[in-house]
Protein backbone atom coordinates (compact mmCIF):
# COMPACT_ATOMS: atom_id res chain seq x y z
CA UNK A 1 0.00 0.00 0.00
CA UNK A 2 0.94 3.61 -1.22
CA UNK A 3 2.04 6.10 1.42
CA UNK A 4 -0.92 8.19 -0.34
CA UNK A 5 -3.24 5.43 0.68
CA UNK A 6 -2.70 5.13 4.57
CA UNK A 7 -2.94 8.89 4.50
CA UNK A 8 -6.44 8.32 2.62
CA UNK A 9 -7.54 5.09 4.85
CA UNK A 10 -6.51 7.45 8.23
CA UNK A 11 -8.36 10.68 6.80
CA UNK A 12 -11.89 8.10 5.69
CA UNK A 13 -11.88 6.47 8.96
CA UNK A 14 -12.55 10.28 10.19
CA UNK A 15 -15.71 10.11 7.54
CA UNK A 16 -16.81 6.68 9.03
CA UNK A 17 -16.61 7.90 12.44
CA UNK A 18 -18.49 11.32 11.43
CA UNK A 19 -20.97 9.27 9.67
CA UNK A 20 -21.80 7.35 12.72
CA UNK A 21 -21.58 9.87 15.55
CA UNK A 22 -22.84 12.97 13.45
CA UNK A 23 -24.92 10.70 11.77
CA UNK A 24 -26.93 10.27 15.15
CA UNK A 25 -26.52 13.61 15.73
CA UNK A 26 -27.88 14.83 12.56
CA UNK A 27 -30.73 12.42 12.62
CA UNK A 28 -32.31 13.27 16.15
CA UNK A 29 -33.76 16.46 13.84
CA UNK A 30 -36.65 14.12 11.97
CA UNK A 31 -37.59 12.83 15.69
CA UNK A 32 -37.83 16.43 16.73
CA UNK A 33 -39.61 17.59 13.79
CA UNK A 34 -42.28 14.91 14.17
CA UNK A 35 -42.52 14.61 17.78
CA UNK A 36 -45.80 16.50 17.57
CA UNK A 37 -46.50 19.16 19.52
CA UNK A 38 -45.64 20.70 23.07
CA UNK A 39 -47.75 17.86 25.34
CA UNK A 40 -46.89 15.14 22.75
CA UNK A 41 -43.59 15.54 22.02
CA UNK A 42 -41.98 17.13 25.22
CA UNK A 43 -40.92 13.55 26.67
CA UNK A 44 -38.79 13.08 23.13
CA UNK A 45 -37.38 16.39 22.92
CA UNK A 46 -36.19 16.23 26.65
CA UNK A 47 -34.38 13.03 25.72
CA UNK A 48 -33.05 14.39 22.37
CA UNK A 49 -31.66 17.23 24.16
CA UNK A 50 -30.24 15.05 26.77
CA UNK A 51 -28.78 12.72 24.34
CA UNK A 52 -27.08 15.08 22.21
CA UNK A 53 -26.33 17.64 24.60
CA UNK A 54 -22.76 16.75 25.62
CA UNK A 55 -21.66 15.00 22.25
CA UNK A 56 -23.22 17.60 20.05
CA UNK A 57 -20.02 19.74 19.59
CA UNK A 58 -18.05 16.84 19.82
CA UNK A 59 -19.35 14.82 17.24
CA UNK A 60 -18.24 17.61 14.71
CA UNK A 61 -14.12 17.05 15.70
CA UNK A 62 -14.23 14.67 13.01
CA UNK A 63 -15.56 17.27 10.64
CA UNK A 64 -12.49 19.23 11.08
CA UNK A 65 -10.47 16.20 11.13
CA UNK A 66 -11.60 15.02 7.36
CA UNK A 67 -11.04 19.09 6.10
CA UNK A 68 -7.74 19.25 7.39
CA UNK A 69 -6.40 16.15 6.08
CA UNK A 70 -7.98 16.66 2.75
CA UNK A 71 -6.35 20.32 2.13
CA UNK A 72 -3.62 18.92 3.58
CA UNK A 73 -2.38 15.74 2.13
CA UNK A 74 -4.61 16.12 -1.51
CA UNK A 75 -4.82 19.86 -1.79
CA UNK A 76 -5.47 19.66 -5.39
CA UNK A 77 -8.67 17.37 -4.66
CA UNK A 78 -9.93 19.75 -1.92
CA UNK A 79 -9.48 22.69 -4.24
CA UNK A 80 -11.67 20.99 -7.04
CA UNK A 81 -14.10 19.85 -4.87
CA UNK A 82 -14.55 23.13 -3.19
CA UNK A 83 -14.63 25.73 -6.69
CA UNK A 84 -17.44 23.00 -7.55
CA UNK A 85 -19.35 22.32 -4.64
CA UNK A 86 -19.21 25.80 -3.08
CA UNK A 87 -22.73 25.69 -3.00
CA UNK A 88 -23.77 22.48 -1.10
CA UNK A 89 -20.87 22.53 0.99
CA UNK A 90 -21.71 25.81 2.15
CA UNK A 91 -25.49 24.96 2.71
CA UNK A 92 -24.24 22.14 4.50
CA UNK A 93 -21.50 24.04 6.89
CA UNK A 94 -24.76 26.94 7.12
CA UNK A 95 -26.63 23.97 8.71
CA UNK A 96 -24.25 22.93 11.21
CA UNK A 97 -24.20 26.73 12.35
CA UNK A 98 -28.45 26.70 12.49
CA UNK A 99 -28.69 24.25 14.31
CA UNK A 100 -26.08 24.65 16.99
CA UNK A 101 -27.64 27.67 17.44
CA UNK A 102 -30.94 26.95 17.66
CA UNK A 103 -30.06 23.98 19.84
CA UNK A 104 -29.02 26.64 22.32
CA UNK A 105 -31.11 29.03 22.35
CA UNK A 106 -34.04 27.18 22.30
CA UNK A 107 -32.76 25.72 26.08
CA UNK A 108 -32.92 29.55 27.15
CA UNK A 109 -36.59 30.80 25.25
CA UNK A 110 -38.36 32.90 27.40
CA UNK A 111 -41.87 31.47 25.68
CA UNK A 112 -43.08 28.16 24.19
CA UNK A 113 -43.64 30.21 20.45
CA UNK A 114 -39.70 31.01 20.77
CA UNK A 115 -39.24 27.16 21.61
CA UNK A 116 -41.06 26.08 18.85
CA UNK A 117 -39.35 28.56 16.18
CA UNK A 118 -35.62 27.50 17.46
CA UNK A 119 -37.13 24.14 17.85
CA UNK A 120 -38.06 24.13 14.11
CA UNK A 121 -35.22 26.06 13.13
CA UNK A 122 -32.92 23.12 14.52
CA UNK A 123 -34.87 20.39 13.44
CA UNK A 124 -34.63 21.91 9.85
CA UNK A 125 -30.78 22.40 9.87
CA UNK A 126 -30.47 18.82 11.09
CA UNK A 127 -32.29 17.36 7.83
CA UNK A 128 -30.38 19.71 5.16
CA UNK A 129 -26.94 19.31 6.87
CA UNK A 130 -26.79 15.35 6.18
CA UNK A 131 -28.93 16.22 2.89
CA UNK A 132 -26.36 18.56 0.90
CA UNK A 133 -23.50 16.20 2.60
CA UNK A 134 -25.08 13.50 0.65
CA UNK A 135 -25.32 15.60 -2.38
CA UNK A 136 -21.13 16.57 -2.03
CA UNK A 137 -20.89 12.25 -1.91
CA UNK A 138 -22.87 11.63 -4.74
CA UNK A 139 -20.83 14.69 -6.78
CA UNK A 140 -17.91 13.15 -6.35
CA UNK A 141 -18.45 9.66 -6.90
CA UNK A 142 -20.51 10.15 -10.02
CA UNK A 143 -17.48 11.76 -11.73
CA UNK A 144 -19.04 15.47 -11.69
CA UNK A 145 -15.85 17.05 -9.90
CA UNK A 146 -13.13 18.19 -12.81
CA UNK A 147 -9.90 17.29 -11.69
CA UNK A 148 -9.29 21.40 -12.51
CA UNK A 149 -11.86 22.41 -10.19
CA UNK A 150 -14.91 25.09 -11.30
CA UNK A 151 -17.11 22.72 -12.16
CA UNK A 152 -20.59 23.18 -12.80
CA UNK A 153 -21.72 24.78 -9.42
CA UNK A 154 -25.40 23.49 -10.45
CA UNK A 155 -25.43 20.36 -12.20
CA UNK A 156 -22.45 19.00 -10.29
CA UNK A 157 -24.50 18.27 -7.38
CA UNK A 158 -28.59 18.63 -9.15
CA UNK A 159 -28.27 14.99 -10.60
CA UNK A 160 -29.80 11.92 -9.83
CA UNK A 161 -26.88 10.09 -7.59
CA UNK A 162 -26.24 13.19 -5.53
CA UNK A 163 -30.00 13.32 -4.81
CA UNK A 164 -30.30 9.58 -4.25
CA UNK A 165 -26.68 10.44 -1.75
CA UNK A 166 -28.80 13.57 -0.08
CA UNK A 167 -31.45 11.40 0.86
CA UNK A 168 -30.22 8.56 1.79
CA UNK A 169 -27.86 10.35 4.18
CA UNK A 170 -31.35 11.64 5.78
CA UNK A 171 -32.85 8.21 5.76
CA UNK A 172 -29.99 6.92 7.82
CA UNK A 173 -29.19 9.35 9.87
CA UNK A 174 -32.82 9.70 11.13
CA UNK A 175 -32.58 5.52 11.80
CA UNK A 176 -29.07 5.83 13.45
CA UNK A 177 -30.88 8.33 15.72
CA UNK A 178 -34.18 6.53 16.28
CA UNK A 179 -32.16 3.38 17.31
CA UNK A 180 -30.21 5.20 19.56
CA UNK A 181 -33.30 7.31 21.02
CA UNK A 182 -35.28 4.03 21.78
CA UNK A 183 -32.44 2.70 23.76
CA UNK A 184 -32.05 6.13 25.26
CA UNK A 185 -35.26 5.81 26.11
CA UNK A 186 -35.66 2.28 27.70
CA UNK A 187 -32.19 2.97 29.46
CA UNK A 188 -33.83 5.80 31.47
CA UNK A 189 -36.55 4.05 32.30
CA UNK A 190 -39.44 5.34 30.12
CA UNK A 191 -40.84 2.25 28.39
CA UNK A 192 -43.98 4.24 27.23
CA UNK A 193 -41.14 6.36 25.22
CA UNK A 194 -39.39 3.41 23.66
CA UNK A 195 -42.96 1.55 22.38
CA UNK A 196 -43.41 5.08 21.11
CA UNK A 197 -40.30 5.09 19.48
CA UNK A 198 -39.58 1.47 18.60
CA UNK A 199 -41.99 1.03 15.49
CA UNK A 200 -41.27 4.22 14.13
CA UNK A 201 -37.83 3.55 14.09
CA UNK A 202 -38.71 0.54 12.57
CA UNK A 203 -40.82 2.24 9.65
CA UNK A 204 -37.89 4.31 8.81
CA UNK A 205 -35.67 1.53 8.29
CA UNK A 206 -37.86 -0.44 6.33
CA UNK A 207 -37.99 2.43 3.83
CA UNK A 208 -34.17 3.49 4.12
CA UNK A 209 -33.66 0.07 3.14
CA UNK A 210 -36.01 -0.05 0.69
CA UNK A 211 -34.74 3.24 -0.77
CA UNK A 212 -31.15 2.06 -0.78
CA UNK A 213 -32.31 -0.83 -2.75
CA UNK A 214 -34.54 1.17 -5.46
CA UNK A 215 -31.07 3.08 -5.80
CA UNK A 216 -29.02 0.53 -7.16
CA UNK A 217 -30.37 1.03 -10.81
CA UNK A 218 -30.09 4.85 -10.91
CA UNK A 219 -26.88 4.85 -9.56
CA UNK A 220 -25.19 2.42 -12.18
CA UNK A 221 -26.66 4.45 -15.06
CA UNK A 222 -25.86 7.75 -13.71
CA UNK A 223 -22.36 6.37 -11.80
CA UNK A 224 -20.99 3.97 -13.37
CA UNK A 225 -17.86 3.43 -12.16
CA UNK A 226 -19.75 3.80 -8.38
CA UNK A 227 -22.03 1.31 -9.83
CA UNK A 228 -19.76 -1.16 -10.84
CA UNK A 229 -17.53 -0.93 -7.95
CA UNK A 230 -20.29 -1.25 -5.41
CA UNK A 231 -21.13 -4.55 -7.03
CA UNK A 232 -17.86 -6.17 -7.85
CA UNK A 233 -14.82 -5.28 -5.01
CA UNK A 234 -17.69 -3.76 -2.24
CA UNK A 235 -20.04 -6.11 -2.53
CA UNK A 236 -19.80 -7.90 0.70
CA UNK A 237 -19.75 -5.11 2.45
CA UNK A 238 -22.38 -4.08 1.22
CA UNK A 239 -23.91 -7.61 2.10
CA UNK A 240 -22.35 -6.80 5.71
CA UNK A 241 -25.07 -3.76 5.83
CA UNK A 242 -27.91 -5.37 4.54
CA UNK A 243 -27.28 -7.87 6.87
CA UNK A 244 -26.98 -6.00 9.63
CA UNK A 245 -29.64 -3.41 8.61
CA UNK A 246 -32.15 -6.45 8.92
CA UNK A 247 -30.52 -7.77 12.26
CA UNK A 248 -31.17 -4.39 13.65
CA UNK A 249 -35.32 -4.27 12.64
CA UNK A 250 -35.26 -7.75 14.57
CA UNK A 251 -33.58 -6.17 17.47
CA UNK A 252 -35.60 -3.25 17.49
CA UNK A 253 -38.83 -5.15 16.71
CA UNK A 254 -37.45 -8.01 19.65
CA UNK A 255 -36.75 -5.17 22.15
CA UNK A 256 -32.92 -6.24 22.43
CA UNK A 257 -32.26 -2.18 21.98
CA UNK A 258 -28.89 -3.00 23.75
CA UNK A 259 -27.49 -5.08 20.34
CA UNK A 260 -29.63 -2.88 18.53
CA UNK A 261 -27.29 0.04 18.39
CA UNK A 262 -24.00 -2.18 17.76
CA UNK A 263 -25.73 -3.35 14.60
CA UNK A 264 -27.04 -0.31 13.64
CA UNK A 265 -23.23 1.25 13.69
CA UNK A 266 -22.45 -1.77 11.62
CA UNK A 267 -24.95 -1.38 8.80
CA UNK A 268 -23.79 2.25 8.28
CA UNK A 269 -20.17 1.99 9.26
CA UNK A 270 -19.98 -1.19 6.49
CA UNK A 271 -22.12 1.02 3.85
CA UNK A 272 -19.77 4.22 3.90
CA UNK A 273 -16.72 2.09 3.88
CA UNK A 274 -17.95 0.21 0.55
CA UNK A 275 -18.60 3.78 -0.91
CA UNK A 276 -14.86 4.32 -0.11
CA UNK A 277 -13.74 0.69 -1.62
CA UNK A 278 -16.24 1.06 -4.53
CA UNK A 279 -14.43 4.07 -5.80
CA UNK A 280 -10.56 3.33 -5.05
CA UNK A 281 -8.47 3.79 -6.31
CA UNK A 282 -10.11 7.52 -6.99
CA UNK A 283 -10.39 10.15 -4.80
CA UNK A 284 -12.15 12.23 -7.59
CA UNK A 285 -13.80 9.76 -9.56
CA UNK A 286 -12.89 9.13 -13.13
CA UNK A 287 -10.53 12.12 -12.77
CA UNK A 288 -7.55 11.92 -10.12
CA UNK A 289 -6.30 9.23 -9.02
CA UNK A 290 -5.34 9.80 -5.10
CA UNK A 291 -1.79 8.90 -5.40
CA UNK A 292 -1.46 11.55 -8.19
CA UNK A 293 -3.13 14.64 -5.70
CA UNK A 294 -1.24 13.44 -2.73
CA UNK A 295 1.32 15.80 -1.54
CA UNK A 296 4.65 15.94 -0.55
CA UNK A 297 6.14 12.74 1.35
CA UNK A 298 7.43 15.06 4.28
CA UNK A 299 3.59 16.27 4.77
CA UNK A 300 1.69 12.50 4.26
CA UNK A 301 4.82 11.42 7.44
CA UNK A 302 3.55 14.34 9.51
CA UNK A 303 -0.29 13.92 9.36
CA UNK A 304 0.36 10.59 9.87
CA UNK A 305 2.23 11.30 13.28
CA UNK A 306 -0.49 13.78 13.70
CA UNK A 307 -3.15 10.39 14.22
CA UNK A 308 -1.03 8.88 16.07
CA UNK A 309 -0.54 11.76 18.79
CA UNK A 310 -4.17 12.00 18.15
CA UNK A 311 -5.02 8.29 18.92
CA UNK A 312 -3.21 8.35 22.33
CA UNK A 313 -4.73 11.71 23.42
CA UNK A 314 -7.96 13.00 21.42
CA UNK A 315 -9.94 9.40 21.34
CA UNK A 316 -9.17 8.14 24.92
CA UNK A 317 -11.28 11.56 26.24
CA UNK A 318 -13.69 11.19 23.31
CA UNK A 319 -14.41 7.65 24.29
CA UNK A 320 -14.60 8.54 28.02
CA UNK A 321 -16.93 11.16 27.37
CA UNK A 322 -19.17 9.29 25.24
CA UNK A 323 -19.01 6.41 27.97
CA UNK A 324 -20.23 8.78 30.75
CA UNK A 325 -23.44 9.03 28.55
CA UNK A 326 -24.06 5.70 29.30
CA UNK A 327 -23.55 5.13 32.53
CA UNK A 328 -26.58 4.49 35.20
CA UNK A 329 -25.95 7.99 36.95
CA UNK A 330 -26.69 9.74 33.93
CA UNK A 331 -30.03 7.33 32.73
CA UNK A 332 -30.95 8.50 36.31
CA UNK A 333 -30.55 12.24 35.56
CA UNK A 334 -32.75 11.50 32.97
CA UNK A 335 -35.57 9.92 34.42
CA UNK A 336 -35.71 12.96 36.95
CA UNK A 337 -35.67 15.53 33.86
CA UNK A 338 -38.47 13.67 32.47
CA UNK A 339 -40.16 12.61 35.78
């Protein structure tokens, strides 16, 4: 393996991980959205807000992580894909800043209508930041970045695999976060809240899935190379998320909420990685190659002793800090915010 390519396998685990953290993140907007009003919904907001509320910053580390290794490393790809997705990406960094925001101030309105406006206002941002993230996916791996840069700031990422990449990012996203919520949920000890939650989270899976399988034709007429990569060298991983997809409606549907969330992380971790192995060995696809926008060797040795510092500092406190969420002391918290 290519120095270039541990460089690129270090700076994509950062997308996995931002795909399954932010992913949840990003997905507790649709149960917000559609948690019905103030009496109906108040239980699910409470534990949204208490679910997110210490990771919600977090979770976006690995945002700056992928940016900084992609200027970095393959500053000729990050320059294309920036003069030609200016647009989404921006719409997509806009939504981050929403709904942080609103997050916030919504905690501190002085009346329910300024509630429900920053409550909206979030729950909006949190659909069209994983939406025009999607978009940026299915612009690159359709071939629609020029190698050049100033693409076509429209029809680069208007096209039918950067919408199918929008909304499948929402569809799975919104599961991640239903999964998560329902365990959340039983955790604290609101079962009412989890038989809520559990067969709605089970409706949105059925249609991600669904969705993810109506795609396949689209995208192999519209992506080709995607296409044909996703079904030769990724294929079992993409068996790996079906599989696990399914396992996780049994869980769900069985109560084992627990397992539930393991296998959820599996489905989507084993999708975006077979997005990654479908289109190697391109970082732009169909126009650079990522050995040829790598940089110098000096730089690829130092961001590579940049994860390792990283590793031994940055993910021991992020794991700690995500395993405080967990713990009994902090289900209990919950039960006496919602109690």
């Amino acid at each position: 393996m290519d120095l270039s390519d541990v460089v690129a396998t270090a700076m994509f685990t950062g997308v996995v991980l931002y795909g399954l953290f932010g992913g949840a993140d990003f997905g507790s907007g649709f149960w917000d959205l559609t948690a019905g009003g103030a009496r109906r919904g108040g239980r699910l907001r409470v534990l949204i807000d208490h679910s997110i509320g210490p990771v919600w910053e977090a979770n976006h580390v690995w945002l700056i992580y992928i940016l900084v290794f992609l200027w970095t490393a393959y500053p000729s790809a990050f320059a294309a894909i920036m003069t030609t997705l200016f647009i989404p990406m921006s719409l997509a960094l806009l939504g981050i800043v929403l709904r942080g925001a609103d997050f916030a101030f919504r905690k501190y309105s002085a009346t329910i209508a300024q509630a429900r406006l920053f409550g909206a206002l979030f729950a909006g941002a949190s659909l069209i930041t994983p939406f025009f993230f999607g978009t940026v996916v299915g612009a690159i791996a359709s071939g629609r970045v020029p190698a050049a840069g100033y693409g076509d700031l429209v029809e680069s990422w208007v096209n039918p695999t950067s919408f199918i990449g929008g909304i499948l990012a929402v569809g799975t996203c919104s599961f991640l976060a239903g999964v998560f919520l329902t365990a959340d949920a039983a955790r604290s000890g609101d079962p009412a809240l989890a038989e809520y939650l559990r067969p709605r989270t089970l409706a949105v899976g059925v249609v991600t899935g669904a969705l993810a399988i109506a795609a396949i034709a689209p995208i192999r007429r519209d992506a080709p190379t995607l296409g044909d990569g996703l079904l030769g060298r990724a294929l079992p991983l993409i068996v790996v998320s079906a599989a696990a997809g399914v396992i996780t409606l049994v869980l769900v549907y069985r109560r084992r909420f627990g397992w539930a969330r393991v296998s959820a992380l599996v489905a989507v971790a084993a999708i975006v990685i077979g997005w990654a192995v479908a289109q190697t060995p391109w970082i732009l696809v169909d126009e650079m190659l990522i050995a040829d926008a790598a940089g110098a060797r000096s730089t690829l040795i130092a961001l590579l002793v940049v994860v390792a510092v990283a590793a031994v500092t940055v993910l021991p406190a992020l794991g700690y800090l995500f395993w405080l969420t967990q713990t009994d002391e902090w289900a209990r918290d919950e039960t006496a915010r919602t109690g």
